[in-house]
C-alpha atoms as a PDB file:
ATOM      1  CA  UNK A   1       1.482   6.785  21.960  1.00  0.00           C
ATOM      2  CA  UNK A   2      -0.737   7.375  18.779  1.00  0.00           C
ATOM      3  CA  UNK A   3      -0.298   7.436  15.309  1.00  0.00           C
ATOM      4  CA  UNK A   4      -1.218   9.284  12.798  1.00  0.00           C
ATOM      5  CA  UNK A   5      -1.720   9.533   9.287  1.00  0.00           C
ATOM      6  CA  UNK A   6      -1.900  12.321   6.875  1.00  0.00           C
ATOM      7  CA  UNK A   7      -2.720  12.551   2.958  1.00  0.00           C
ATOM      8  CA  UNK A   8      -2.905  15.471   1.243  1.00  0.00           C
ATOM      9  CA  UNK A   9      -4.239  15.994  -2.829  1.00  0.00           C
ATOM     10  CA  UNK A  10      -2.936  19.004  -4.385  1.00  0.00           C
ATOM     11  CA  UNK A  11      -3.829  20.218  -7.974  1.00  0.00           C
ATOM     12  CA  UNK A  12      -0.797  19.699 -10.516  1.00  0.00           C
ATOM     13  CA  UNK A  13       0.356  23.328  -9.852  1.00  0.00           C
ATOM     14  CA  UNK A  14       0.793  23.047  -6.712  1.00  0.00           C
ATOM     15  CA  UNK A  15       3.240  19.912  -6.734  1.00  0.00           C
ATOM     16  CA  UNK A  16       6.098  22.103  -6.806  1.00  0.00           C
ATOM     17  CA  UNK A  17       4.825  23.545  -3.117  1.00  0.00           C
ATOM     18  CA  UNK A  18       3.679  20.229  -2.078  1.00  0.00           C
ATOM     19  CA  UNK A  19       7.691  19.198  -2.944  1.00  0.00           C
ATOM     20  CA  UNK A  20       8.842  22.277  -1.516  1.00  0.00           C
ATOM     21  CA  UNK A  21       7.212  21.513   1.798  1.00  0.00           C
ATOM     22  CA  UNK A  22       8.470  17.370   1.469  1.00  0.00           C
ATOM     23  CA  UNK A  23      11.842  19.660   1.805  1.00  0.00           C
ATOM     24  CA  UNK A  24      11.610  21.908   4.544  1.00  0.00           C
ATOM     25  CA  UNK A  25       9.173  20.061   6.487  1.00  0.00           C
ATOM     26  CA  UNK A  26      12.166  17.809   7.394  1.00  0.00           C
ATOM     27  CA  UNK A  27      13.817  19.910   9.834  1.00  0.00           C
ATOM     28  CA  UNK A  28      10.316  21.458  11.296  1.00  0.00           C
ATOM     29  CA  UNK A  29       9.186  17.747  12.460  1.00  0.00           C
ATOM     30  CA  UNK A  30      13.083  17.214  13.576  1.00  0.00           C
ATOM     31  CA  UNK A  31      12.805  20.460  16.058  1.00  0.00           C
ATOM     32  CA  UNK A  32       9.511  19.163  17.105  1.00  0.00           C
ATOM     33  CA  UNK A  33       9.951  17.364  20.375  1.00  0.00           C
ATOM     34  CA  UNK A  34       6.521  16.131  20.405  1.00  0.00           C
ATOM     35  CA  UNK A  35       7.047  14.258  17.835  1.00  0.00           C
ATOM     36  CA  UNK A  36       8.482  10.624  18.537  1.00  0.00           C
ATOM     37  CA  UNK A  37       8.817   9.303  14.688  1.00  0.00           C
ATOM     38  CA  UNK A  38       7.819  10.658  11.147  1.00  0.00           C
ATOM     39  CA  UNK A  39       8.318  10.172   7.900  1.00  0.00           C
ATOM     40  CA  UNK A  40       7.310  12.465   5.048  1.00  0.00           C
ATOM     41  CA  UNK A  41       6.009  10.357   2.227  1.00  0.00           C
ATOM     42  CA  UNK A  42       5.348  10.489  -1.724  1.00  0.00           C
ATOM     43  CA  UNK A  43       2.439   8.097  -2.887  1.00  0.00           C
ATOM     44  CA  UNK A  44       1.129   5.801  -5.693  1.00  0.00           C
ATOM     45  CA  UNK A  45      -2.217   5.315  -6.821  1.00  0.00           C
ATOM     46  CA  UNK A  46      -2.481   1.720  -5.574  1.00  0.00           C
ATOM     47  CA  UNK A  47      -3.090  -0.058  -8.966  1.00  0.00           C
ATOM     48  CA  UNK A  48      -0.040  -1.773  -9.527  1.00  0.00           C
ATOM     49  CA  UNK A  49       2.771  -0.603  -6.540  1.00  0.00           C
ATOM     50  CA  UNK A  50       5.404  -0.335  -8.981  1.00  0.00           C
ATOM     51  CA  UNK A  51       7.216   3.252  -9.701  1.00  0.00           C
ATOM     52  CA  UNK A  52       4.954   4.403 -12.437  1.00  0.00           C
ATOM     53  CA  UNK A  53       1.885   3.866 -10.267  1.00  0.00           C
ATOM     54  CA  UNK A  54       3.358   7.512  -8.760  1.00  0.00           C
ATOM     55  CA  UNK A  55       0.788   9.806  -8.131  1.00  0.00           C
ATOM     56  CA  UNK A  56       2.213  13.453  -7.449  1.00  0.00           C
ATOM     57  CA  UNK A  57      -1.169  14.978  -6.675  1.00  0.00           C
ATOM     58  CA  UNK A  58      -0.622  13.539  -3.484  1.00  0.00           C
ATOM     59  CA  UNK A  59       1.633  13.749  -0.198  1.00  0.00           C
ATOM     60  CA  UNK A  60       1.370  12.045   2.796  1.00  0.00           C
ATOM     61  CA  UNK A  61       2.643  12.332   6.540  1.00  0.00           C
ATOM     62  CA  UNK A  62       2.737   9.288   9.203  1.00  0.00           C
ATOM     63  CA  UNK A  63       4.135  10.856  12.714  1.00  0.00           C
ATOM     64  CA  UNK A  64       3.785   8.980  16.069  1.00  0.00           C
ATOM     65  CA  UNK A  65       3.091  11.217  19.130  1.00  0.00           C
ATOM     66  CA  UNK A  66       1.661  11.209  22.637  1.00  0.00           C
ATOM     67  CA  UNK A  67      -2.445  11.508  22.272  1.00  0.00           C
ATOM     68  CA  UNK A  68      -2.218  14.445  24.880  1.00  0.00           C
ATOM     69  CA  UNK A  69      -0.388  16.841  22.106  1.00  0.00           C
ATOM     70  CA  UNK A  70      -2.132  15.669  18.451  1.00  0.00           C
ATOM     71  CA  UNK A  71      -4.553  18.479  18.308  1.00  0.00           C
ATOM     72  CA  UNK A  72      -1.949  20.739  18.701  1.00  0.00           C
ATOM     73  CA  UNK A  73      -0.069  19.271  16.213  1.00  0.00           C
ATOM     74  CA  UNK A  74      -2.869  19.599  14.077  1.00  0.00           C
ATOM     75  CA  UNK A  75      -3.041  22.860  14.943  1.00  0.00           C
ATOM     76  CA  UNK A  76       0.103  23.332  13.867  1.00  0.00           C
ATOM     77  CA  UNK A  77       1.697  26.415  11.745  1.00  0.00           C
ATOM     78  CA  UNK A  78       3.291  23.676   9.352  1.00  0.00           C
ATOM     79  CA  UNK A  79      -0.213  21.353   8.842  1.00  0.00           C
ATOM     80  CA  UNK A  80      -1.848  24.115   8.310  1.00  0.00           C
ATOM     81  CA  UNK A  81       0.322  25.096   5.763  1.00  0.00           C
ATOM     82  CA  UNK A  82      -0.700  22.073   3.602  1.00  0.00           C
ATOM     83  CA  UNK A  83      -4.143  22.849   4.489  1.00  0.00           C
ATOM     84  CA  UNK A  84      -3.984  26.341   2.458  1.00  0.00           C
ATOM     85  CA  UNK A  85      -2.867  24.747  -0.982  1.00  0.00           C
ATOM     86  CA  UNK A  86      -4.468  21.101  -0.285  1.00  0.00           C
ATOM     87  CA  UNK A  87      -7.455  20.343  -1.996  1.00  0.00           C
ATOM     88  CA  UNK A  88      -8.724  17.344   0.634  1.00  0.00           C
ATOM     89  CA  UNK A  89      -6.781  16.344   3.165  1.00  0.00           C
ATOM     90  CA  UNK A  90      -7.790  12.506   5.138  1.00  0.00           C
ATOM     91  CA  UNK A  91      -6.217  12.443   8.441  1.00  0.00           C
ATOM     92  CA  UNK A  92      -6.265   8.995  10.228  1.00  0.00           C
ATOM     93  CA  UNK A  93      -5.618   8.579  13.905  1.00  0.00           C
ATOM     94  CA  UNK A  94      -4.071   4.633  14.765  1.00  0.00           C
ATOM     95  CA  UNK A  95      -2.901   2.447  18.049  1.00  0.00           C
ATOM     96  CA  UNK A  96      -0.747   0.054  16.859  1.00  0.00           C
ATOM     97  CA  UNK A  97      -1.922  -3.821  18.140  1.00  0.00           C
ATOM     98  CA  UNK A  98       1.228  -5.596  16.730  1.00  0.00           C
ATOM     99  CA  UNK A  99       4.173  -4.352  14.922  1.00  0.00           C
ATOM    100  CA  UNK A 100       7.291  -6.573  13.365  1.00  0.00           C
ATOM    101  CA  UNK A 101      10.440  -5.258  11.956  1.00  0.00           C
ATOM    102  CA  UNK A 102      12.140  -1.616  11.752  1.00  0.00           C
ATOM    103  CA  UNK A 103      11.893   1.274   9.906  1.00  0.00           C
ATOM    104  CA  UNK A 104      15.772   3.384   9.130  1.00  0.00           C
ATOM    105  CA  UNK A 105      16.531   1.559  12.018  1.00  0.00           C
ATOM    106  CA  UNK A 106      13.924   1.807  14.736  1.00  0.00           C
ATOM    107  CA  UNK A 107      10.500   0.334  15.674  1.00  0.00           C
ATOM    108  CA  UNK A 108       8.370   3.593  15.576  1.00  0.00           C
ATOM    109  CA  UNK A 109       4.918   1.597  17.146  1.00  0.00           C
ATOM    110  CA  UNK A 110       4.765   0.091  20.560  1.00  0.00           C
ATOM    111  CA  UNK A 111       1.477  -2.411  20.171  1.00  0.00           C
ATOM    112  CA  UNK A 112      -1.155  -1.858  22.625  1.00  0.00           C
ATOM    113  CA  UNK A 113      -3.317  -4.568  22.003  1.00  0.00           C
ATOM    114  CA  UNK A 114      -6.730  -3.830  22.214  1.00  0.00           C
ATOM    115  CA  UNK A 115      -8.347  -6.837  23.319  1.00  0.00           C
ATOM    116  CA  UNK A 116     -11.779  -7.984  21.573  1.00  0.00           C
ATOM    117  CA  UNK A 117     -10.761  -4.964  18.565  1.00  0.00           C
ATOM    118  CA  UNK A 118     -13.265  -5.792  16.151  1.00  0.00           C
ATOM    119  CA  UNK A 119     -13.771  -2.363  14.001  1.00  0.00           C
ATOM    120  CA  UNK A 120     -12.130  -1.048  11.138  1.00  0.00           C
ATOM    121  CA  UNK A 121      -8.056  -1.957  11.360  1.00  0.00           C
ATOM    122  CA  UNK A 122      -5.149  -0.536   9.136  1.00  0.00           C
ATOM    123  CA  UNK A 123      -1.724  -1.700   7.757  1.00  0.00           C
ATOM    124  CA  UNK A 124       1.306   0.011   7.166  1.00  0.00           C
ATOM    125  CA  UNK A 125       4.098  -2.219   5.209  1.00  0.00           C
ATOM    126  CA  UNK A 126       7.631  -1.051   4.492  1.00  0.00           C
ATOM    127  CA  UNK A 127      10.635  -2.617   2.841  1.00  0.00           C
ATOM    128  CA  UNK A 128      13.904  -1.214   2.000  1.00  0.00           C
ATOM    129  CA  UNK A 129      14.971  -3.553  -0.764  1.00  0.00           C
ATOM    130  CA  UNK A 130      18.567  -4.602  -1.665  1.00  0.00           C
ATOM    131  CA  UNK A 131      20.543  -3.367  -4.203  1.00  0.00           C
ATOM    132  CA  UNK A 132      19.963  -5.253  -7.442  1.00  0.00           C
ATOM    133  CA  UNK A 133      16.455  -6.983  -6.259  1.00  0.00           C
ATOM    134  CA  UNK A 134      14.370  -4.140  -7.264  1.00  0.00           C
ATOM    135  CA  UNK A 135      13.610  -6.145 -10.806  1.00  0.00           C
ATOM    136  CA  UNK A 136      13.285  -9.244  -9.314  1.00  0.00           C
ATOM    137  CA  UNK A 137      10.995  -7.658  -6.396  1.00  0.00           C
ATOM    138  CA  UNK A 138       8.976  -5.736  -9.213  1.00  0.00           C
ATOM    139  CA  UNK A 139       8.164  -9.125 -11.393  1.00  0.00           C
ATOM    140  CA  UNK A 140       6.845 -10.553  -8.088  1.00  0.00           C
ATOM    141  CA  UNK A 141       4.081  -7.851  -7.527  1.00  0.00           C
ATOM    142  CA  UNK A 142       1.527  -8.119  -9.926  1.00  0.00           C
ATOM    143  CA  UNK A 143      -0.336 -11.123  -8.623  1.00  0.00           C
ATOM    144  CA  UNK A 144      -0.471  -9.958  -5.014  1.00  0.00           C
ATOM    145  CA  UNK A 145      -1.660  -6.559  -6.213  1.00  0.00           C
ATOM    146  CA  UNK A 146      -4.466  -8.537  -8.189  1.00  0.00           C
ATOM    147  CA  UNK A 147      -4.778 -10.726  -5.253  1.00  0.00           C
ATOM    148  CA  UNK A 148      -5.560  -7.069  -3.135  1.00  0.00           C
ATOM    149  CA  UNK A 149      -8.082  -6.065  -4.646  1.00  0.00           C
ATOM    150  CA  UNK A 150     -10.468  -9.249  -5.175  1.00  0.00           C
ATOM    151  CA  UNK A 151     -10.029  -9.213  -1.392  1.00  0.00           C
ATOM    152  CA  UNK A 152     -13.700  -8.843   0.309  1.00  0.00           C
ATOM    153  CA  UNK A 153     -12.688  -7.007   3.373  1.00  0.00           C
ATOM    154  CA  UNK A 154     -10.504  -3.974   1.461  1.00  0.00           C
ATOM    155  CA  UNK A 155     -11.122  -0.820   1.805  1.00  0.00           C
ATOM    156  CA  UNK A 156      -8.775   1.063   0.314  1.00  0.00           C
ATOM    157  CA  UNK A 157      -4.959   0.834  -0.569  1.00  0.00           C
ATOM    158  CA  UNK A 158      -2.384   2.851  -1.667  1.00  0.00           C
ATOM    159  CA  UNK A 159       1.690   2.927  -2.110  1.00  0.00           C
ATOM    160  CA  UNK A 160       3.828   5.218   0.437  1.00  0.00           C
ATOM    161  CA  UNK A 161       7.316   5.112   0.154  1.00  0.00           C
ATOM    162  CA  UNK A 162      10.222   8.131   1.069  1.00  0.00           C
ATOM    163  CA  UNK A 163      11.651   7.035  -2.428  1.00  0.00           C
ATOM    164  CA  UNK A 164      10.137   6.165  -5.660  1.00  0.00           C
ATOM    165  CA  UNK A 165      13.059   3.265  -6.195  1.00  0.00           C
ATOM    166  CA  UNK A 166      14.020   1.078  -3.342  1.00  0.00           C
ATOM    167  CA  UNK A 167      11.917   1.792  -0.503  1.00  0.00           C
ATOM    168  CA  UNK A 168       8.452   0.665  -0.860  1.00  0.00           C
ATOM    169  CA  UNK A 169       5.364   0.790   0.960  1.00  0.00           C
ATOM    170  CA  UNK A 170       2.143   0.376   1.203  1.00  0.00           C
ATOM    171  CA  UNK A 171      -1.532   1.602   3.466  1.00  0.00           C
ATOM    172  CA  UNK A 172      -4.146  -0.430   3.496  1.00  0.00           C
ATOM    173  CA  UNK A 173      -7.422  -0.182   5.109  1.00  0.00           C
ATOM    174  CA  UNK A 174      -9.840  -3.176   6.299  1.00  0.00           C
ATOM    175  CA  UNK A 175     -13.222  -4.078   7.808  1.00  0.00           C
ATOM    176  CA  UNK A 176     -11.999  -6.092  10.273  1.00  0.00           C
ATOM    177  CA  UNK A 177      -9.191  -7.791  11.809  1.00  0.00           C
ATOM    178  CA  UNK A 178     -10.132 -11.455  10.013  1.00  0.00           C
ATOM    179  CA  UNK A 179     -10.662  -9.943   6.327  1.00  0.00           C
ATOM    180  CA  UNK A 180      -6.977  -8.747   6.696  1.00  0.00           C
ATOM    181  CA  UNK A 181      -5.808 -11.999   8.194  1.00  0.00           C
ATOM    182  CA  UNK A 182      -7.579 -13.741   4.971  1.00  0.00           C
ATOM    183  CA  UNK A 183      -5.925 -11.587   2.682  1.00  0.00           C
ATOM    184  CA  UNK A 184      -2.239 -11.897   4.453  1.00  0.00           C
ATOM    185  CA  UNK A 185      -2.391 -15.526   5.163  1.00  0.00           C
ATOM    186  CA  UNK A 186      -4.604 -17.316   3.120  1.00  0.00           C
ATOM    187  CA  UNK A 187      -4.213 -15.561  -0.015  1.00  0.00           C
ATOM    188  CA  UNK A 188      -2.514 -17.542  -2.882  1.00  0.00           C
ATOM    189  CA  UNK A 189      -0.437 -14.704  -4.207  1.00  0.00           C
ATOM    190  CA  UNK A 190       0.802 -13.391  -1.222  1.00  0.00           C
ATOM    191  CA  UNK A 191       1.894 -16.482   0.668  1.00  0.00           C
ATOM    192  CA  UNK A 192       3.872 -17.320  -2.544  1.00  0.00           C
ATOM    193  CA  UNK A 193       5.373 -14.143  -2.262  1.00  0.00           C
ATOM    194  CA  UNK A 194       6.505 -14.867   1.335  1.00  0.00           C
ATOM    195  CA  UNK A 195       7.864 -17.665   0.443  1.00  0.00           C
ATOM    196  CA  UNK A 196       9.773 -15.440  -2.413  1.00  0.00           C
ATOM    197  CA  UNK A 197      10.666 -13.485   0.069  1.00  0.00           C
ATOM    198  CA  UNK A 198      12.271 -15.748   2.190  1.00  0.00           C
ATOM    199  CA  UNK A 199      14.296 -17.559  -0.540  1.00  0.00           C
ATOM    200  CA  UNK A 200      15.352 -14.687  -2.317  1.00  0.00           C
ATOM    201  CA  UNK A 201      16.419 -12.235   0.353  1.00  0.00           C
ATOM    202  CA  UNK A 202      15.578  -8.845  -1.298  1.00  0.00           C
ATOM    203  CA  UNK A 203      14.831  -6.940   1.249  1.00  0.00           C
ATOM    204  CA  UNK A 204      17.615  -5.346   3.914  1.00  0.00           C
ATOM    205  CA  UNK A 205      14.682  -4.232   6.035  1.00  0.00           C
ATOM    206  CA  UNK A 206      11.271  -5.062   6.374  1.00  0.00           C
ATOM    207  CA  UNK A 207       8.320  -3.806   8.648  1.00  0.00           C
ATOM    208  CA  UNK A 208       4.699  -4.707   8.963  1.00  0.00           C
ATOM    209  CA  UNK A 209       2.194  -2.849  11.492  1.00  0.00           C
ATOM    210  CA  UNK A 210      -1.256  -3.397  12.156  1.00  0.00           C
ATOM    211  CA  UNK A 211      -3.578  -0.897  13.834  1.00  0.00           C
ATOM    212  CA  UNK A 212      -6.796  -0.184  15.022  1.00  0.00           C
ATOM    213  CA  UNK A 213      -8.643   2.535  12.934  1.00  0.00           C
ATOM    214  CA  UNK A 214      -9.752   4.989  16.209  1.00  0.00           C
ATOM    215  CA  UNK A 215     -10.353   8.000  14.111  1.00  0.00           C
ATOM    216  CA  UNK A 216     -10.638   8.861  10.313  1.00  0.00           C
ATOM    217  CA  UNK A 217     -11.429  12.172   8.853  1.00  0.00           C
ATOM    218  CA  UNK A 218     -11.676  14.205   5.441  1.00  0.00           C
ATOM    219  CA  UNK A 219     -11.796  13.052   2.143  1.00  0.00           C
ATOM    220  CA  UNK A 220     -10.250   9.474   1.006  1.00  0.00           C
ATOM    221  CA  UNK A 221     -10.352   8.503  -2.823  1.00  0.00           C
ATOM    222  CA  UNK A 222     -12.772  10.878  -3.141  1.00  0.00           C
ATOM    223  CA  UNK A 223     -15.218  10.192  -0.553  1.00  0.00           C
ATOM    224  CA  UNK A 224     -16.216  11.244   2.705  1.00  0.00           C
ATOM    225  CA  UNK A 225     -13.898   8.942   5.372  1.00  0.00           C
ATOM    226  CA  UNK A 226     -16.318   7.110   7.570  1.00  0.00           C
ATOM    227  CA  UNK A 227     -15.662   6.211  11.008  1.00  0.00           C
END
């Protein structure tokens, strides 16, 4: 199993389609028996991963499938669909190496560690918080978001989420397997906000993945993705 990872950036008159499409796609992806696990997914700008950091210009996609069928999905009637109102799309193809947690219930990636992996690797965090931690969750976010991006190693970032309140999520890609292990473990800010985590309980579900970047294609943050 693969997974992989759509973004789409639309023009502001075309967010009504794009939310259109957030709608109907729903049922498409459920019909589609290729498909193992998806979620369709609103994003932020990845400056501060709070709900005004929203960015409605652009949509995302993460689905998990067998390798055999994802050109065909790609192929697709409804991808292409995006494709004819899109202005870039980035498409990102991922093999999970270690996954922790659940996501509405299930763990979508099955690792397949890749032994020796040293190339580009992804994350994909998610968090449903709890009812009445969102404030408390918010104040903890700024230094770990400042933390981000002094990190060596980043890439790129961005929020995901199905939700602007209450779910939260975020993409990140890295050079290597050690600059994200820096970042997620030796990182002031974001050990502290472990720590948080643990004493506070906010969150009712939780899920971190890590990947291994096979694939990237398109446009990301306005450049040419490079593999």
């Amino acid at each position: 199993m693969i997974t992989a990872l759509y973004l789409w950036k639309v023009s502001w008159g075309s967010t009504p389609r794009a939310l259109t499409h957030m709608a109907t796609d729903q049922l498409r992806l459920r019909l589609n028996k290729d498909v193992s696990f998806f979620k369709l997914l609103g994003t932020g700008k990845g400056e501060s991963f709070i709900p005004s950091d929203a960015d409605l210009t652009r949509w995302g996609l993460i689905v998990t499938l067998e390798e055999s069928v994802l050109e065909n999905f790609d192929n697709s009637a409804m991808i292409n669909n995006w494709r004819k109102f899109s202005r870039s799309e980035y498409r990102t193809v991922l093999k999970p190496l270690s996954a922790h947690g659940k996501w509405s219930g299930v763990q979508p990636f099955a690792p397949t560690p890749i032994e020796g992996w040293d190339g580009s690797v992804a994350a994909i965090t998610r968090a449903r918080i709890k009812p009445g931690k969102n404030l408390l969750f918010l104040k903890s976010v700024p230094p770990v978001v400042a933390d981000l991006h002094t990190s060596s190693g980043l890439e790129y970032a961005i929020g995901i989420g199905e939700a602007p309140i209450g779910l939260q999520g975020t993409f990140s890609l890295w050079k290597n397997n050690a600059s994200l292990r820096e970042f997620a473990y030796k990182g002031q800010a974001h050990r502290q906000a472990i720590l948080a985590t643990e004493r506070e309980k906010w969150y009712s579900e939780e899920l971190f993945a890590r990947f291994a970047v096979i694939e990237q294609r398109g446009e990301i943050n306005g450049q040419p993705a490079q593999n």
